[in-house]
C-alpha atoms as a PDB file:
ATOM      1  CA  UNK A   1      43.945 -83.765 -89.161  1.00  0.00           C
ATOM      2  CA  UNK A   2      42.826 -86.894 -90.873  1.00  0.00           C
ATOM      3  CA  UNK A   3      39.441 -86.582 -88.732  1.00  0.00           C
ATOM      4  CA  UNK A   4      39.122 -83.155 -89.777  1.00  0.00           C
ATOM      5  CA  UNK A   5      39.602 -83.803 -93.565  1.00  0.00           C
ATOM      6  CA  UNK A   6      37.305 -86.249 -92.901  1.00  0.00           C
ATOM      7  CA  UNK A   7      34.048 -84.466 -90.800  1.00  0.00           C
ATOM      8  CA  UNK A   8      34.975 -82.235 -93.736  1.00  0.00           C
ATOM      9  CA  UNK A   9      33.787 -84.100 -96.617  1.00  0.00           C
ATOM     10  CA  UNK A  10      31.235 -86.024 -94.823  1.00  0.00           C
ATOM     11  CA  UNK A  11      29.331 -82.458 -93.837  1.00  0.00           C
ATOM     12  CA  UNK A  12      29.943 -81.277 -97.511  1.00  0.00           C
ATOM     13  CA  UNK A  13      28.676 -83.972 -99.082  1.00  0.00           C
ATOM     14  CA  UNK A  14      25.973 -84.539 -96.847  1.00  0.00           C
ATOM     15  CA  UNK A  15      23.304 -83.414 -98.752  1.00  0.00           C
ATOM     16  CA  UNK A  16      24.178 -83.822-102.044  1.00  0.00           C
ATOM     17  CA  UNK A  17      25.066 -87.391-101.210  1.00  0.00           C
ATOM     18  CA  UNK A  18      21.569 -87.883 -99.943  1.00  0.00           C
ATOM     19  CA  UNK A  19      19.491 -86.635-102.585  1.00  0.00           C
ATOM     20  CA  UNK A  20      21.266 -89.020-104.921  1.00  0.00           C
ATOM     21  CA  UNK A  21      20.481 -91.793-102.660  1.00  0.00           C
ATOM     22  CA  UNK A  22      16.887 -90.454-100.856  1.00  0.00           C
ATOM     23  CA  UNK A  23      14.576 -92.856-103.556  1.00  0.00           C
ATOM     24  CA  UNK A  24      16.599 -96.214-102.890  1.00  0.00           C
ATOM     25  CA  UNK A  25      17.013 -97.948 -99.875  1.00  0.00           C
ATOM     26  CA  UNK A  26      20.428 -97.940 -98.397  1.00  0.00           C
ATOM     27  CA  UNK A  27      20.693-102.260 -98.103  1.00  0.00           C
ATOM     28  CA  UNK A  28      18.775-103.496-100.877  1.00  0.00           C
ATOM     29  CA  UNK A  29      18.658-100.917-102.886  1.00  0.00           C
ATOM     30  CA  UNK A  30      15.341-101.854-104.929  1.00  0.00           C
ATOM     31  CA  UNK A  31      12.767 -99.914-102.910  1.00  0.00           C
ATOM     32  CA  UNK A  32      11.712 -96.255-101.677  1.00  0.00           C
ATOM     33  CA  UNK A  33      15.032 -95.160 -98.919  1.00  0.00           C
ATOM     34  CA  UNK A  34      16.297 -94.422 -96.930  1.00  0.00           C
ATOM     35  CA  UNK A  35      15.359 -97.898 -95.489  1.00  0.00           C
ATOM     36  CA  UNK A  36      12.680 -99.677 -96.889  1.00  0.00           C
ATOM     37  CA  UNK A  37       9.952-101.078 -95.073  1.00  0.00           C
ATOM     38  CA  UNK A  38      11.077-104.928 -95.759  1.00  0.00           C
ATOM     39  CA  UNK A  39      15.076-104.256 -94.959  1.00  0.00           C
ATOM     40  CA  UNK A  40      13.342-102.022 -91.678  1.00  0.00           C
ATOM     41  CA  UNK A  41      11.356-105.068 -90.707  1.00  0.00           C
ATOM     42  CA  UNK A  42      14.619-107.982 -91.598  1.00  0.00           C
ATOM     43  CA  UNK A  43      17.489-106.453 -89.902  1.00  0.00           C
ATOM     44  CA  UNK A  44      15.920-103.467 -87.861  1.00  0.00           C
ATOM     45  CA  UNK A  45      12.720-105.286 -85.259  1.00  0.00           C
ATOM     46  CA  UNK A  46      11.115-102.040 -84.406  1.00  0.00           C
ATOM     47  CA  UNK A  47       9.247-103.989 -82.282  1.00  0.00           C
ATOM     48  CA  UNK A  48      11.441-105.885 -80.466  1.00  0.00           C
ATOM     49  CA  UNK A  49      13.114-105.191 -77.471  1.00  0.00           C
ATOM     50  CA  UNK A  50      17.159-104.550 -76.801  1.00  0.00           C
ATOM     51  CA  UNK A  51      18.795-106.171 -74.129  1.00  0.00           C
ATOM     52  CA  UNK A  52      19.526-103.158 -71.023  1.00  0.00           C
ATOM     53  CA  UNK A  53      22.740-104.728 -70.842  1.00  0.00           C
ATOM     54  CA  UNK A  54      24.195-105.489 -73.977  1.00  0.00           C
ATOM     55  CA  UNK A  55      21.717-104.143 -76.706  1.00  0.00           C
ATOM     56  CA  UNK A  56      21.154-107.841 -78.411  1.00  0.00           C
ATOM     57  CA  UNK A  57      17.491-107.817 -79.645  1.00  0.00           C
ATOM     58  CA  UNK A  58      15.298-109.399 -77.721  1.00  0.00           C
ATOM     59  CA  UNK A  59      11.418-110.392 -77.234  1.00  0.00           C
ATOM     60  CA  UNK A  60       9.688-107.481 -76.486  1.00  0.00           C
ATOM     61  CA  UNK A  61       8.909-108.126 -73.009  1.00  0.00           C
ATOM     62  CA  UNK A  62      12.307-109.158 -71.850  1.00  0.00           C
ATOM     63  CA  UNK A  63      14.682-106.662 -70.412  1.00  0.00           C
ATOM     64  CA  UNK A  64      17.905-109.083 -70.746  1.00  0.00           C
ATOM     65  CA  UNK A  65      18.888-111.712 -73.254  1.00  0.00           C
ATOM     66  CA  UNK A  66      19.880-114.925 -71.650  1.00  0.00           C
ATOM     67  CA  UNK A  67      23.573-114.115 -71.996  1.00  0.00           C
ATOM     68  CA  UNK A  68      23.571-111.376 -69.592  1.00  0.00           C
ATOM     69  CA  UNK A  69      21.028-113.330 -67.391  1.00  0.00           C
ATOM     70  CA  UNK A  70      23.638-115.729 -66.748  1.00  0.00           C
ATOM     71  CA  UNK A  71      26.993-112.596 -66.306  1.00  0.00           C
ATOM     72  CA  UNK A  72      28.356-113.008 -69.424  1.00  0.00           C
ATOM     73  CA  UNK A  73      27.566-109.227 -70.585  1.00  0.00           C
ATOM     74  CA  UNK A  74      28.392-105.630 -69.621  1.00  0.00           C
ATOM     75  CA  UNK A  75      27.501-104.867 -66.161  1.00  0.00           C
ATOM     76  CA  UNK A  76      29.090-100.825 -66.004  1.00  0.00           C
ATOM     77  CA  UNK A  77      26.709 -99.306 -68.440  1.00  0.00           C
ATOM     78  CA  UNK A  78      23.399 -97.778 -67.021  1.00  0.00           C
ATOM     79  CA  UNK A  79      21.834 -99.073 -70.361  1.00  0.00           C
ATOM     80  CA  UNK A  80      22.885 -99.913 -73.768  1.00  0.00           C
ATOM     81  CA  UNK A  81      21.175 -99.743 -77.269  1.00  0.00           C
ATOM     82  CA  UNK A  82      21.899-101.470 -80.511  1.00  0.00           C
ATOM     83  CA  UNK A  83      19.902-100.409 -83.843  1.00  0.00           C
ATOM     84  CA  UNK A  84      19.600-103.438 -85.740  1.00  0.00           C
ATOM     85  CA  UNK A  85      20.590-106.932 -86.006  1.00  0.00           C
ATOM     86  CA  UNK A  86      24.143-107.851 -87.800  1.00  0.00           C
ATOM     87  CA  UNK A  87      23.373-109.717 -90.406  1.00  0.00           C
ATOM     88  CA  UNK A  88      22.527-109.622 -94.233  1.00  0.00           C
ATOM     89  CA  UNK A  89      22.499-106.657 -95.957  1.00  0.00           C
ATOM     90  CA  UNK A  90      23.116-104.690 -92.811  1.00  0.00           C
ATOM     91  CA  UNK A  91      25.744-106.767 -91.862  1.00  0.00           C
ATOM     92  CA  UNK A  92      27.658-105.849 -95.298  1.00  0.00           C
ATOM     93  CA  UNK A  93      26.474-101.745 -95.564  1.00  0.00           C
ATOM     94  CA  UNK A  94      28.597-101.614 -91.632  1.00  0.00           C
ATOM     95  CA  UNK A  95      31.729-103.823 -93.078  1.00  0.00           C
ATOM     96  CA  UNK A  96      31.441-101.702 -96.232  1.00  0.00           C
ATOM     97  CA  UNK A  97      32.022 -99.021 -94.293  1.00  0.00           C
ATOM     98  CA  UNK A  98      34.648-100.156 -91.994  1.00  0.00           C
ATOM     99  CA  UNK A  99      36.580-102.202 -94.082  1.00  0.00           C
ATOM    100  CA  UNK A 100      36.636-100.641 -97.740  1.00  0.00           C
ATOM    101  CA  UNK A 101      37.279 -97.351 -96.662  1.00  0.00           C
ATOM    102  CA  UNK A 102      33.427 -95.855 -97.822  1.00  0.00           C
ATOM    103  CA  UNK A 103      32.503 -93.881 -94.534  1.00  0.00           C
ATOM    104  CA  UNK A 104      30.593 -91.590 -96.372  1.00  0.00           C
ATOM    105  CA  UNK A 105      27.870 -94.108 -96.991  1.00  0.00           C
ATOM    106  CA  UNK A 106      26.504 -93.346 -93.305  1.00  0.00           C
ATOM    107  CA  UNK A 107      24.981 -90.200 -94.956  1.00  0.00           C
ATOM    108  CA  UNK A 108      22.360 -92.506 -96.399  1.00  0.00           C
ATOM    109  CA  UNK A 109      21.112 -93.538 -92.730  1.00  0.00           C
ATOM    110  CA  UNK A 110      21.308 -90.136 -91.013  1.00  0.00           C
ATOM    111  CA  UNK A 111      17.783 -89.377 -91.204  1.00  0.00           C
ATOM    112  CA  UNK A 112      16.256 -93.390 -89.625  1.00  0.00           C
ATOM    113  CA  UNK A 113      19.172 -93.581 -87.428  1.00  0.00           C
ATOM    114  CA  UNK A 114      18.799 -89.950 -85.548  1.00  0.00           C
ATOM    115  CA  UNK A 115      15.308 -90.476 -85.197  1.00  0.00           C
ATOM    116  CA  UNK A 116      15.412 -94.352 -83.776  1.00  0.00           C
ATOM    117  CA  UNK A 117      18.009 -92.433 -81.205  1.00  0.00           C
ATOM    118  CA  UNK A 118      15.584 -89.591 -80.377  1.00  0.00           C
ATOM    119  CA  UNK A 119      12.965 -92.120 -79.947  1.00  0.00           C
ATOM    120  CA  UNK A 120      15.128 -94.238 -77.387  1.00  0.00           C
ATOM    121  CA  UNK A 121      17.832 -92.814 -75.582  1.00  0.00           C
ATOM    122  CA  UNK A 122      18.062 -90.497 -72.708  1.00  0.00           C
ATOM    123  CA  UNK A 123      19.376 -87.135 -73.104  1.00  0.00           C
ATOM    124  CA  UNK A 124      22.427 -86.587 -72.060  1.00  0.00           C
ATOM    125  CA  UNK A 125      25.557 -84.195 -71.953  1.00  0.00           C
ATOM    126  CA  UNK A 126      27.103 -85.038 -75.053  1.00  0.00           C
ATOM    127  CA  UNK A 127      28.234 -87.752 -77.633  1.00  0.00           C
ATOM    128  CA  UNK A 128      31.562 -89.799 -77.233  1.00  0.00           C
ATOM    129  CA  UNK A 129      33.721 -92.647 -79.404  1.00  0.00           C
ATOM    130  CA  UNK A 130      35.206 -95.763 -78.876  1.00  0.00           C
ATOM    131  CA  UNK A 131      38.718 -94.404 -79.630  1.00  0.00           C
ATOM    132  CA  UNK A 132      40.987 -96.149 -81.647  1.00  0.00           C
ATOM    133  CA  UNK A 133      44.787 -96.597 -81.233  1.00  0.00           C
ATOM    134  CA  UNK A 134      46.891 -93.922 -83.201  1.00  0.00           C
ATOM    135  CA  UNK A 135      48.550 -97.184 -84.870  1.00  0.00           C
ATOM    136  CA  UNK A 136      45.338 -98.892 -86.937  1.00  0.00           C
ATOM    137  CA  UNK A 137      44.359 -95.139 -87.058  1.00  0.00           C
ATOM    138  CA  UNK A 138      46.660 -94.465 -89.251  1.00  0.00           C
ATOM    139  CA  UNK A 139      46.560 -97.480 -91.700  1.00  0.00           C
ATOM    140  CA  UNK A 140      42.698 -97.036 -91.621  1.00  0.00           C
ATOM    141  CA  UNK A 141      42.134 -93.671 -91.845  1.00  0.00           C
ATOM    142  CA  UNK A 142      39.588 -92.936 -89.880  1.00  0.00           C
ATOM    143  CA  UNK A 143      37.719 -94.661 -86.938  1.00  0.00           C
ATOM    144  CA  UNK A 144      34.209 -95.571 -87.837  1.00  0.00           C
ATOM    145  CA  UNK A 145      32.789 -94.592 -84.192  1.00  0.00           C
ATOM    146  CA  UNK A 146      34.056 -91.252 -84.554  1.00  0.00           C
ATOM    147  CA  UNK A 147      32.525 -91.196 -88.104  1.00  0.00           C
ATOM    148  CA  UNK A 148      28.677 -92.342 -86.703  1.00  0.00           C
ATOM    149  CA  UNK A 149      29.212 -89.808 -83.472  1.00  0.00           C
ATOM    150  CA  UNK A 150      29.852 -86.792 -85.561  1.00  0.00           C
ATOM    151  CA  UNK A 151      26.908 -87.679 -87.877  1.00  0.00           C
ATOM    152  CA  UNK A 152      24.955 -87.715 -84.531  1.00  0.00           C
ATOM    153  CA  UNK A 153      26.394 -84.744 -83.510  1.00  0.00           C
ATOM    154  CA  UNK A 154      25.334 -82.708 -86.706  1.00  0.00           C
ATOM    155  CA  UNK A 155      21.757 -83.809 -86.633  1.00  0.00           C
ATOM    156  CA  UNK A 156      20.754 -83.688 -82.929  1.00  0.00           C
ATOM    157  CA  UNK A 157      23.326 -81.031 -81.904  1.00  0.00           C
ATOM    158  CA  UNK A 158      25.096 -82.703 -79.064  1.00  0.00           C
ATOM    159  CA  UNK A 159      28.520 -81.983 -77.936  1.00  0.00           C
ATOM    160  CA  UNK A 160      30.669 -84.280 -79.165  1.00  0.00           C
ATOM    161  CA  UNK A 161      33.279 -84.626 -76.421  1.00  0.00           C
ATOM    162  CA  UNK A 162      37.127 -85.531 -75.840  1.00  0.00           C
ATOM    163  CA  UNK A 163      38.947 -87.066 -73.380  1.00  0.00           C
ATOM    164  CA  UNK A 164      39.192 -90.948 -73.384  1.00  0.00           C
ATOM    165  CA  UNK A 165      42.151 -92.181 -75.501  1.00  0.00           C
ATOM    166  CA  UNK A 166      43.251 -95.902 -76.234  1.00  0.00           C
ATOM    167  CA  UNK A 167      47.021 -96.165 -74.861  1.00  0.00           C
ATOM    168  CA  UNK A 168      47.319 -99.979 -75.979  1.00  0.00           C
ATOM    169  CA  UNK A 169      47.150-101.349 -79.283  1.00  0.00           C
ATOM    170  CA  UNK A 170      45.337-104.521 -78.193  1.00  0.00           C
ATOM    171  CA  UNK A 171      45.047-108.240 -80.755  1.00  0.00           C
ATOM    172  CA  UNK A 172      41.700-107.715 -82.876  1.00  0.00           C
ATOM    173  CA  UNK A 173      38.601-108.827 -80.759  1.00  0.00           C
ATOM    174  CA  UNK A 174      37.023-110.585 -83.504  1.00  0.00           C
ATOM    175  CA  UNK A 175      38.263-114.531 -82.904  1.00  0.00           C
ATOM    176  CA  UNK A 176      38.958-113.728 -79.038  1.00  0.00           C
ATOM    177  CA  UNK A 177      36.349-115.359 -76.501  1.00  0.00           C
ATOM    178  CA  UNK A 178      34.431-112.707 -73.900  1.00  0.00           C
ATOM    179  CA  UNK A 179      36.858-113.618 -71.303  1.00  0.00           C
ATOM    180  CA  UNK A 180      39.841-113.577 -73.442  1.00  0.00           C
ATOM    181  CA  UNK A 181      38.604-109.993 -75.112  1.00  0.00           C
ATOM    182  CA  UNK A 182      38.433-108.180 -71.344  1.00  0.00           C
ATOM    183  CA  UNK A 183      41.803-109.351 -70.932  1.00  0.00           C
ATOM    184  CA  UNK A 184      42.963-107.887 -74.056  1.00  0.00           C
ATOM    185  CA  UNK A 185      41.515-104.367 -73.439  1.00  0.00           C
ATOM    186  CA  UNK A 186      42.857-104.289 -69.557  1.00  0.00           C
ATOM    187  CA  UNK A 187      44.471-100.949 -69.374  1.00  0.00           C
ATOM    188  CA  UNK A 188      44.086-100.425 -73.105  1.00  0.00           C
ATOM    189  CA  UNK A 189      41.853 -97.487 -72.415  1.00  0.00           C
ATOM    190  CA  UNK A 190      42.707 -94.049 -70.328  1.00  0.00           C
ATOM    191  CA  UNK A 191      41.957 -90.634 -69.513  1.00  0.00           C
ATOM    192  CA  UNK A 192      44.445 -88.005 -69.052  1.00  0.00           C
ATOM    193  CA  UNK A 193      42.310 -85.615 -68.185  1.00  0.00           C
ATOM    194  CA  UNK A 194      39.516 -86.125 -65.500  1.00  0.00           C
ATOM    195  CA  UNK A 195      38.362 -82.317 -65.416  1.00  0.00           C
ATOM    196  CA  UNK A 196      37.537 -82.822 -68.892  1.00  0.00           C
ATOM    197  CA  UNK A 197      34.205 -85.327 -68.082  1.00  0.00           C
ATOM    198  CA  UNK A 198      33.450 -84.934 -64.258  1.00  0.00           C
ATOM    199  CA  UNK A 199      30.368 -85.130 -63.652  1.00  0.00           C
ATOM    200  CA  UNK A 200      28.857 -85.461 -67.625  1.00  0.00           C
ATOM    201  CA  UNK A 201      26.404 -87.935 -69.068  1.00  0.00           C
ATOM    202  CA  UNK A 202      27.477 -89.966 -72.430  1.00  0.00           C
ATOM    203  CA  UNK A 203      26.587 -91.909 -75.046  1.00  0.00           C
ATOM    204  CA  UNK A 204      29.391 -93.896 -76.002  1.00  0.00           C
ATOM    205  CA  UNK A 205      29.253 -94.709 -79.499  1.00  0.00           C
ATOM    206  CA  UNK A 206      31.131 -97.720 -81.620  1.00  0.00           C
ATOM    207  CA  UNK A 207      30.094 -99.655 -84.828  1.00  0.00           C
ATOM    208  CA  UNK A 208      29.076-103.488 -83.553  1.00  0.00           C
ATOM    209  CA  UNK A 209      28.636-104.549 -80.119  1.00  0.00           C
ATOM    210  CA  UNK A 210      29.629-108.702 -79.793  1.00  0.00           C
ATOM    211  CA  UNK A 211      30.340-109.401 -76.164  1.00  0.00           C
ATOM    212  CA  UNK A 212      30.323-105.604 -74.751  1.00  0.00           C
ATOM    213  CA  UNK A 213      33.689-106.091 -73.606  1.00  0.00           C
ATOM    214  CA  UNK A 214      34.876-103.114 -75.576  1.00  0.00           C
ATOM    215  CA  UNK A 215      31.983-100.659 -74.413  1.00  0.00           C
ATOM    216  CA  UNK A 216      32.420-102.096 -70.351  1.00  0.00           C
ATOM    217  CA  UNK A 217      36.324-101.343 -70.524  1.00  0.00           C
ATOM    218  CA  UNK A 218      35.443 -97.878 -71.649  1.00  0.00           C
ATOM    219  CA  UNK A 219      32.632 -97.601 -69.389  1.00  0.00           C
ATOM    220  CA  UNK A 220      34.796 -98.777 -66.304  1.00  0.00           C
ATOM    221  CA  UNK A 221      37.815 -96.298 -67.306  1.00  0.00           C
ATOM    222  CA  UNK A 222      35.159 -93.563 -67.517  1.00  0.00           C
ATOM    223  CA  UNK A 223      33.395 -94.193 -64.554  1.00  0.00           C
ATOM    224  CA  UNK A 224      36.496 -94.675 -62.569  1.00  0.00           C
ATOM    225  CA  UNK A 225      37.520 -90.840 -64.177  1.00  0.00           C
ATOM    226  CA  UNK A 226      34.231 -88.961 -62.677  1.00  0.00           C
ATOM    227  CA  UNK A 227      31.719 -89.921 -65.576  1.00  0.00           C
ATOM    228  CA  UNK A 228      28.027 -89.780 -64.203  1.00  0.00           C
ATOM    229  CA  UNK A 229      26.840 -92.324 -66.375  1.00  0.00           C
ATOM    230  CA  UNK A 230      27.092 -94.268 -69.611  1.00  0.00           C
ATOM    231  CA  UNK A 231      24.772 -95.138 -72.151  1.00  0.00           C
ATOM    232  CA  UNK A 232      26.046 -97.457 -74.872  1.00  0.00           C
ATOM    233  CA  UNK A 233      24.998 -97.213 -78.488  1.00  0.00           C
ATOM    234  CA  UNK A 234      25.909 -98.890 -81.562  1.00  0.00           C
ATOM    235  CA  UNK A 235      24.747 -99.888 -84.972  1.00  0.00           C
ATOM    236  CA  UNK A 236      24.331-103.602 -84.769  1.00  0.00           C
ATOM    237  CA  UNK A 237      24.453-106.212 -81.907  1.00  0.00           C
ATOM    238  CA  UNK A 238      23.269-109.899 -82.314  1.00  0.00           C
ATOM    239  CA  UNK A 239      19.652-111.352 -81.563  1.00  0.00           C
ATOM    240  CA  UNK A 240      18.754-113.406 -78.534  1.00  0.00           C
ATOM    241  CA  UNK A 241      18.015-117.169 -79.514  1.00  0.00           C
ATOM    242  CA  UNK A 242      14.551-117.894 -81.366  1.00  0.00           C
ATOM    243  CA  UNK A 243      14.359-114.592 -82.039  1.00  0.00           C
ATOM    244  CA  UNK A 244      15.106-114.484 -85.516  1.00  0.00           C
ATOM    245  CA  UNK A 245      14.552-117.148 -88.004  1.00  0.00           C
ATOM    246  CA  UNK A 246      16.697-119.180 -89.571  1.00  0.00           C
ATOM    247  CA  UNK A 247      16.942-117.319 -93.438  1.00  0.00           C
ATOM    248  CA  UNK A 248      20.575-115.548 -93.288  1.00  0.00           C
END
């Protein structure tokens, strides 16, 4: 229900919401929107590269960051895609989001963020969350993931699809080490229903990718439950080293 009420509104006020918004940039909020050229070329590196593994921004001619060069990233997705880099003014529109309960702000990136994922990702048969457990569900009110999947799904009309649940209402990720966070999310993720995704292709959505350990647990429950393949896509991921200068 709460999802509902929520696709809802966000589809209702879609529009509106973005006509209001369509002359001002969604981070800094000086210049011509939805993303201004300067905020496109801080946080966003259209011409960088993404890490296959993990989606970090990289140099444009490497195809892994030197974290997944030496293990320490996903190894279950067949590729995985981050937008832009998690810091600044990006960094605060996603924790906006997330944390002061303002999901309808993704309106204002709808139009940039369907076409960067037209431009790069396969196609596939449909769109899928990183679920959240029914517990921090319900004091949040909604789970960001699903929130960016259904915007995907309304712009690129892609099934959004059902089917892997979280069982296990894992310690927050955020001051956990890459080793420590796998442990955490061992068994937190199942499906009950394997008929449900035999044989599909997926993007699996969530907010920030860190380590990866959240999308490879998924990945690894939905492989292991007749998934074909999975593609992982988020918002923000980090930046390999020299990458980015030092100005945040």
């Amino acid at each position: 229900m709460v999802m509902a009420a929520l696709r809802f509104h966000l589809k209702e006020g879609l529009h509106s919401f973005w006509l209001e918004k369509e002359l001002l940039c969604a981070l800094c909020g000086k210049k011509t929107g939805p993303i201004c050229l300067n905020c496109e070329e801080k946080y966003f590196f259209p011409e960088a590269g993404r890490c296959f593994s993990c989606g970090k921004i990289t140099f444009p001619e490497a195809k892994y960051c030197s974290d997944c060069l030496a293990n320490k990233g996903p190894q279950s997705l067949a590729r995985v895609w981050a937008w832009g880099y998690y810091s600044g003014a990006w960094k605060e529109f996603i924790r906006d989001i997330k944390f002061k309960s303002r999901p309808r702000r993704l309106a204002e990136i709808r139009q940039p963020l369907s076409n960067w994922v037209l431009r790069h990702l396969p196609v596939v048969d449909g769109i899928m969350a990183v679920p959240m457990h029914s517990d921090r569900l319900a004091e949040r009110g909604f789970n960001q993931a699903e929130v960016i999947a259904s915007l995907l799904h309304w712009e690129l009309g892609l099934p959004l699809l059902q089917g892997l649940e979280r069982q296990a209402a894992t310690r927050p990720q955020v001051e956990l080490s890459r080793r420590d966070r796998l442990l955490n999310l061992k068994g937190a993720f199942i499906v009950p229903d394997i008929r449900r995704l035999t044989g599909l292709s997926v993007w699996l959505v969530d907010d920030v990718i860190t380590t990866g350990a959240t999308l490879e647990a998924c990945a690894q429950v939905l492989l292991e439950n007749g998934v074909s393949k999975v593609f992982g896509l988020s918002l923000a991921a980090g930046a390999e080293k020299g990458l980015v200068p030092s100005r945040e």
